[in-house]
C-alpha atoms as a PDB file:
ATOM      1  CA  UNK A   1      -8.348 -36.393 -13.500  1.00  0.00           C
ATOM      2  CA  UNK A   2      -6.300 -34.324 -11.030  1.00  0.00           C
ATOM      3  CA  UNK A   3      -6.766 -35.540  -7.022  1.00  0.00           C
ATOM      4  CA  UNK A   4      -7.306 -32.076  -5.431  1.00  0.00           C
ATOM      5  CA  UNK A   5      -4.023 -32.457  -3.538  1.00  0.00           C
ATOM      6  CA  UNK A   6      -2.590 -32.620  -6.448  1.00  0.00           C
ATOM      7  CA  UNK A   7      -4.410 -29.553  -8.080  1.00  0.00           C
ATOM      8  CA  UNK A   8      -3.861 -27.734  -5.116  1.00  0.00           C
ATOM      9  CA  UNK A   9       0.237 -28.149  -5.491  1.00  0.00           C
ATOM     10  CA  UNK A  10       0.236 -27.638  -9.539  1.00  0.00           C
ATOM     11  CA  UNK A  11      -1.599 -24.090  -8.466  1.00  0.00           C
ATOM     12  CA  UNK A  12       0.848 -22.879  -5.854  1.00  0.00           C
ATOM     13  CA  UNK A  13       4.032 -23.868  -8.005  1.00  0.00           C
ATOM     14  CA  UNK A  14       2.234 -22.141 -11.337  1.00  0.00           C
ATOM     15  CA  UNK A  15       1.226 -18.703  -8.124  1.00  0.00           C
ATOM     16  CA  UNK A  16       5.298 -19.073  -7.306  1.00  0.00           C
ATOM     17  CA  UNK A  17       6.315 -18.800 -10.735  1.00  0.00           C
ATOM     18  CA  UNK A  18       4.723 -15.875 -11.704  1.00  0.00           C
ATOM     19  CA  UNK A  19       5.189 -13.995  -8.447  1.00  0.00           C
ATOM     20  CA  UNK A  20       9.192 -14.824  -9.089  1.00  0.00           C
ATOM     21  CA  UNK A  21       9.157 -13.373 -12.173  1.00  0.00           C
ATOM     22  CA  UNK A  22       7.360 -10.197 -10.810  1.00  0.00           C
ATOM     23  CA  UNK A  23       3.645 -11.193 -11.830  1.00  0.00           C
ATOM     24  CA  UNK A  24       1.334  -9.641  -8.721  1.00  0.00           C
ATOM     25  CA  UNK A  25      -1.684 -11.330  -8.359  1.00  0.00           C
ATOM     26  CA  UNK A  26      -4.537  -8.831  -7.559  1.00  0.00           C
ATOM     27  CA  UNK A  27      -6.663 -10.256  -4.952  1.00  0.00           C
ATOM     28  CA  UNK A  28      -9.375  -8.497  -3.543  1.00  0.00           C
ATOM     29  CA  UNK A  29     -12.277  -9.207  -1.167  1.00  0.00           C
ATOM     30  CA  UNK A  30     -15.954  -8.464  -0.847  1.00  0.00           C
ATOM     31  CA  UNK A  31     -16.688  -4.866  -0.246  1.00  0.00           C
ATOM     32  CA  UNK A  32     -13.594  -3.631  -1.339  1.00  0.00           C
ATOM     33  CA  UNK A  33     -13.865  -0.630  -3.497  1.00  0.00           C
ATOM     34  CA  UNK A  34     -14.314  -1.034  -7.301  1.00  0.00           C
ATOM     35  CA  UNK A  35     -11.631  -0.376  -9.243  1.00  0.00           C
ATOM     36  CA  UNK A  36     -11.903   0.039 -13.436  1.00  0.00           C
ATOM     37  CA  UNK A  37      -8.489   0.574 -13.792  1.00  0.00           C
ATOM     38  CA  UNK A  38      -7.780  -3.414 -12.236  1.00  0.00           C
ATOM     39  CA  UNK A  39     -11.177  -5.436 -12.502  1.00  0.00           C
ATOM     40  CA  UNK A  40     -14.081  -5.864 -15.495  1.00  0.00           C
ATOM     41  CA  UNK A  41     -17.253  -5.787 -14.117  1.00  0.00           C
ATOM     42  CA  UNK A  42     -19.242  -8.558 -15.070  1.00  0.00           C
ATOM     43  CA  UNK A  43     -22.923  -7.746 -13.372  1.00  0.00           C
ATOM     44  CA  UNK A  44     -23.804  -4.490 -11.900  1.00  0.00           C
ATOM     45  CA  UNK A  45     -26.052  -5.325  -8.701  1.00  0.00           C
ATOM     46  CA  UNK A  46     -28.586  -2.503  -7.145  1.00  0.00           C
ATOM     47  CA  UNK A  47     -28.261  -1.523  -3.815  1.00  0.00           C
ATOM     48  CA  UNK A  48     -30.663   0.741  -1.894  1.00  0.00           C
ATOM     49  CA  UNK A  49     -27.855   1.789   0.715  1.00  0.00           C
ATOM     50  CA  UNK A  50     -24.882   4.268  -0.196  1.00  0.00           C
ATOM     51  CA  UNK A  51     -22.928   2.636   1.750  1.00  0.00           C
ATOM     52  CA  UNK A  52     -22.135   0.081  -0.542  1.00  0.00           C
ATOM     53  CA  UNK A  53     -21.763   1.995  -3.346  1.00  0.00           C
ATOM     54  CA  UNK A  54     -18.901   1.054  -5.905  1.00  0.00           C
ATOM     55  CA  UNK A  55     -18.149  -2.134  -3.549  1.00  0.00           C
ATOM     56  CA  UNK A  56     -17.335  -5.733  -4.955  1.00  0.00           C
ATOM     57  CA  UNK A  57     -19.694  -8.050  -4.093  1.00  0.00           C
ATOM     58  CA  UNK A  58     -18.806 -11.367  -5.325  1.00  0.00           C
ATOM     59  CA  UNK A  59     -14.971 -12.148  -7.302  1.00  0.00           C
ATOM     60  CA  UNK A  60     -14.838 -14.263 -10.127  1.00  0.00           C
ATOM     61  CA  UNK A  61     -11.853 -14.261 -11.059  1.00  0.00           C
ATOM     62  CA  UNK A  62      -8.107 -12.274  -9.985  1.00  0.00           C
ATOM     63  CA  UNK A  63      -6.432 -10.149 -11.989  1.00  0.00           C
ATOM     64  CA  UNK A  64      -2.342  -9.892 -12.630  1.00  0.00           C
ATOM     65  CA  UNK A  65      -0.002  -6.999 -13.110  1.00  0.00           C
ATOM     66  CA  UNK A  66       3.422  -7.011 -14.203  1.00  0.00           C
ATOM     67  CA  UNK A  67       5.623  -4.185 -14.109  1.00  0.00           C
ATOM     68  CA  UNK A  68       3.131  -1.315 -12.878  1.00  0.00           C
ATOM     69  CA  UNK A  69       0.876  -2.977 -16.040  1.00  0.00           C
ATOM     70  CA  UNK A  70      -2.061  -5.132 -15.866  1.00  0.00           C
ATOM     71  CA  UNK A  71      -2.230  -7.716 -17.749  1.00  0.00           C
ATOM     72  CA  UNK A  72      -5.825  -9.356 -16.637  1.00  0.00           C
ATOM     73  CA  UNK A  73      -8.107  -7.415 -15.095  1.00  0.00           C
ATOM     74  CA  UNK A  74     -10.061  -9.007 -12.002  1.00  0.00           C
ATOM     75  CA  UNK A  75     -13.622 -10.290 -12.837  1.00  0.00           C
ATOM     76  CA  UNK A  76     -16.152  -9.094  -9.875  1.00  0.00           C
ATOM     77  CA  UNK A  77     -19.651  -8.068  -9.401  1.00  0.00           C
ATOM     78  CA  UNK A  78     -20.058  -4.356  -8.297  1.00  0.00           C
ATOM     79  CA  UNK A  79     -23.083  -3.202  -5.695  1.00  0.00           C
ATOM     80  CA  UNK A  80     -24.433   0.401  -7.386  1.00  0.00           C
ATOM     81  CA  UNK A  81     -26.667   2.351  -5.193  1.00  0.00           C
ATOM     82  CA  UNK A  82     -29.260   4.384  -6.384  1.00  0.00           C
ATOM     83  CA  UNK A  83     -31.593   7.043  -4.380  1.00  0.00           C
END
């Protein structure tokens, strides 16, 4: 098994080899907007306030996109309001 030092340095060199050969790694944070074009929703979570409408609320997993095309889609969680 991997030490996490070790795991750690295998996942940056793996990041810097795919962001040198023009993979972007979408990376988004909680309560940024949803986005269907980037990211799958995995759970859609009530919400009473419209605030949060259409917001991530937890990320699973980030997406990549190579030449203006996506090539995994972000897994999140998305906060739906209702009245």
């Amino acid at each position: 098994m991997l030490e996490r030092d070790n795991l750690e340095t295998y996942v940056h060199e793996v990041t810097n080899i795919l962001e040198n050969n023009g993979v972007e790694i979408l990376e988004y944070e909680q309560l940024d907007m949803f986005d269907s074009n980037t990211m799958e929703p995995l759970k859609r979570i009530d919400v009473p306030d419209q605030r949060y409408h259409n917001r991530i609320y937890k990320i699973y997993r980030s997406g990549y996109m190579w030449n203006g095309k996506v090539l995994r889609k972000a897994k999140v969680d998305v906060l739906i309001a209702h009245d």
